[in-house]
N, C-alpha and C. Protein backbone atom coordinates (compact mmCIF):
# COMPACT_ATOMS: atom_id res chain seq x y z
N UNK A 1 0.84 -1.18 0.00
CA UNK A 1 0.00 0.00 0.00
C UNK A 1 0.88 1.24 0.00
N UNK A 2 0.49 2.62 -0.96
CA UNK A 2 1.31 3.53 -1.14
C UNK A 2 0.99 4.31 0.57
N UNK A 3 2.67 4.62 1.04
CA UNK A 3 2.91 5.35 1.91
C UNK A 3 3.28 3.95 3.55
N UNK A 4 3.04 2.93 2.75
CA UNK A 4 3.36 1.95 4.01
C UNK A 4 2.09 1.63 5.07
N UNK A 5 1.16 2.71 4.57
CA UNK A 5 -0.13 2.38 5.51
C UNK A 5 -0.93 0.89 5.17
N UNK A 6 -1.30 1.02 6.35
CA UNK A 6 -1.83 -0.88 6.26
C UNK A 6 -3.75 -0.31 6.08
N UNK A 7 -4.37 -1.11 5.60
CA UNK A 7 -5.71 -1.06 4.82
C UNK A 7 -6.37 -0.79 6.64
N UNK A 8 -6.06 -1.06 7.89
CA UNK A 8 -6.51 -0.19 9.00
C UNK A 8 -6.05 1.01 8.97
N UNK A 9 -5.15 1.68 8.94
CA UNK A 9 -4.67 2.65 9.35
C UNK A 9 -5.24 3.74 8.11
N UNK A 10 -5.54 3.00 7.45
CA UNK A 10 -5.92 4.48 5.60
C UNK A 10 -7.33 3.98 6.57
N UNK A 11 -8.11 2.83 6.71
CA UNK A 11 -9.78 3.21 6.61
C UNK A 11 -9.72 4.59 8.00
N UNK A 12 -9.11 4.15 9.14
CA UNK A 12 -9.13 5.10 10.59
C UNK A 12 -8.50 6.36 10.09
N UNK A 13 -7.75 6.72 9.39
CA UNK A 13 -7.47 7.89 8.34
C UNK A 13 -8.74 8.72 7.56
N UNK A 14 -9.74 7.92 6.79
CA UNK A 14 -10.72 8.07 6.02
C UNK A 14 -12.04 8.16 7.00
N UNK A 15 -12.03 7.74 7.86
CA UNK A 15 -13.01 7.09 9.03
C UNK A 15 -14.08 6.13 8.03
N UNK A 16 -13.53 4.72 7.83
CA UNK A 16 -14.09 4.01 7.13
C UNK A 16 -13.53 2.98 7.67
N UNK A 17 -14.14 1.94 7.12
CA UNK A 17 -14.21 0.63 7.83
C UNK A 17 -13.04 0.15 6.93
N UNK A 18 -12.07 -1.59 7.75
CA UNK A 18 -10.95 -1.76 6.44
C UNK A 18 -11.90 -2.60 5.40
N UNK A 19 -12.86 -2.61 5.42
CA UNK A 19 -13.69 -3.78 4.92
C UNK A 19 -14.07 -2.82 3.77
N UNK A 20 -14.31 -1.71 3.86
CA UNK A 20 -14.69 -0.44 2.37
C UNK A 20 -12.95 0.00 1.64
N UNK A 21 -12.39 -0.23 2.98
CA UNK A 21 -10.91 0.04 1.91
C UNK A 21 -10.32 -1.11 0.84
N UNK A 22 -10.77 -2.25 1.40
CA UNK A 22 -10.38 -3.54 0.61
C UNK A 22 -11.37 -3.77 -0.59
N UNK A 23 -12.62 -3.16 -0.29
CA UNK A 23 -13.26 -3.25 -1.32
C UNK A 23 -12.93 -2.13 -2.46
N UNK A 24 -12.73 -0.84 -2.11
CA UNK A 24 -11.91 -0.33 -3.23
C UNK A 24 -10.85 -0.98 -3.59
N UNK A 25 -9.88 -1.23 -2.96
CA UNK A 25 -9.16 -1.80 -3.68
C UNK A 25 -8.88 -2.94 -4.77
N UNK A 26 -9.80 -3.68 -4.63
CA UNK A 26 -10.18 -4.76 -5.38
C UNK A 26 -11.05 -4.21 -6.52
N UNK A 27 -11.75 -3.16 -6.70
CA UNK A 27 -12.66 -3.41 -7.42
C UNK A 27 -13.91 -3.20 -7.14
N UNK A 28 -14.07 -3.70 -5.93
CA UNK A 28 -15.77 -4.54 -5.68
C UNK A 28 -16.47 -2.64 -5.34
N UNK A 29 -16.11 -1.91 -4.85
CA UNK A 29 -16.87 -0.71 -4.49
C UNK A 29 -16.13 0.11 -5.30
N UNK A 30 -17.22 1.12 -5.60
CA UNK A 30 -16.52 2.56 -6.12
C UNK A 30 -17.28 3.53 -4.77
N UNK A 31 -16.29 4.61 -4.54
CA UNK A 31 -16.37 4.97 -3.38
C UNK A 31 -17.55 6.07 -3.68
N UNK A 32 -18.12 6.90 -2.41
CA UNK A 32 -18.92 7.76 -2.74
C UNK A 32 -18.02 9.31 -3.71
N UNK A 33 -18.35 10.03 -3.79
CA UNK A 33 -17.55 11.48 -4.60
C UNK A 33 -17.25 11.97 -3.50
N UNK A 34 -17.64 12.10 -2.43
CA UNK A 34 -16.79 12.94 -0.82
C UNK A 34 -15.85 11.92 -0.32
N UNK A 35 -16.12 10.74 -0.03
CA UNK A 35 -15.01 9.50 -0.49
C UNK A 35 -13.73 10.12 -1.30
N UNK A 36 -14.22 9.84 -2.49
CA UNK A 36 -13.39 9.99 -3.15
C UNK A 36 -12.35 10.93 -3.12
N UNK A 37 -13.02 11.97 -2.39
CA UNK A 37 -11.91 13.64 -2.66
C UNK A 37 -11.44 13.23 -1.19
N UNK A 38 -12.12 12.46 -0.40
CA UNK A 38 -11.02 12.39 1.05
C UNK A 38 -10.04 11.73 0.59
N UNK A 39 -9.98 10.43 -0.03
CA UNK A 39 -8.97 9.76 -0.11
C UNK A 39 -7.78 10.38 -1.10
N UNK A 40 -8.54 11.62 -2.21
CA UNK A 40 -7.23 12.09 -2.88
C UNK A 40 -6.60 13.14 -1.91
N UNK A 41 -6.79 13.59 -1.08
CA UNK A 41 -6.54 15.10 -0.27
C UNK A 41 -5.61 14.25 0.38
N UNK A 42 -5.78 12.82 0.98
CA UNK A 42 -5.28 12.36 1.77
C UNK A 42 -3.51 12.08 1.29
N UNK A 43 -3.48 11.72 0.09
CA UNK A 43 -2.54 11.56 -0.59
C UNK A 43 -1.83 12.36 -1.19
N UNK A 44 -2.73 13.58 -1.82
CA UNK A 44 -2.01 15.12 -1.76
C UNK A 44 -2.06 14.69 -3.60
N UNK A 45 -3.05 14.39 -4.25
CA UNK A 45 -3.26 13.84 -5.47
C UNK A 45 -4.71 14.58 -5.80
N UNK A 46 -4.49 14.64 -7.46
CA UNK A 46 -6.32 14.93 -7.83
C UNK A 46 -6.49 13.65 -7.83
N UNK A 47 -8.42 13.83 -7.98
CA UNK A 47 -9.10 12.80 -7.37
C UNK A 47 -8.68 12.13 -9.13
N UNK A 48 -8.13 12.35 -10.56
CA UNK A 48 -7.85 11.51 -11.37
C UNK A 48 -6.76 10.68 -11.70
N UNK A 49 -6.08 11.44 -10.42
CA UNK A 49 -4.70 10.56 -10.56
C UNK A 49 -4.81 9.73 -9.36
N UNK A 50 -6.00 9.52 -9.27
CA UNK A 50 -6.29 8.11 -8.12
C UNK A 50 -7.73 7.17 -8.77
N UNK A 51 -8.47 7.65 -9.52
CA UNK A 51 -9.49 7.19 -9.65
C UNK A 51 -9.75 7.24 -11.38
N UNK A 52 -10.09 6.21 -12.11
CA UNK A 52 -9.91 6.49 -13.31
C UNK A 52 -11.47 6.18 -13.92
N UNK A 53 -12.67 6.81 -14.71
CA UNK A 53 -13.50 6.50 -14.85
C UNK A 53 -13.60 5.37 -15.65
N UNK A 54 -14.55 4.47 -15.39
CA UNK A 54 -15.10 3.37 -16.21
C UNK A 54 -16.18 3.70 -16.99
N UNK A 55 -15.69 3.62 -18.41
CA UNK A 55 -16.38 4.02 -19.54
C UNK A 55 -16.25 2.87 -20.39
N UNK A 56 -17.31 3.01 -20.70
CA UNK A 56 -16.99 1.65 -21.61
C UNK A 56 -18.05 1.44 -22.80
């Protein structure tokens, strides 16, 4: 995981469960849009250089 954080320490970061962080990560969830901009702020990233739309 980028920055060495373990999938507890980013959800208690995000105030999210590790069970919504593993699911982004995999795939299985796309996060909400306030989600989303926490987790880029968190990283110091726009929210597209973390999140890439699915278009298809």
């Amino acid at each position: 995981m980028a920055r060495g954080w373990t999938q507890g320490e980013l959800a208690q970061a995000l105030e999210v469960s590790r069970q919504t962080v593993n699911a982004i990560e995999t795939g299985k969830y796309d996060p909400s849009l306030p989600l989303a901009f926490r987790i880029a702020a968190l990283f110091g990233l726009p929210i597209e250089g973390i999140f890439t739309p699915d278009v298809g």
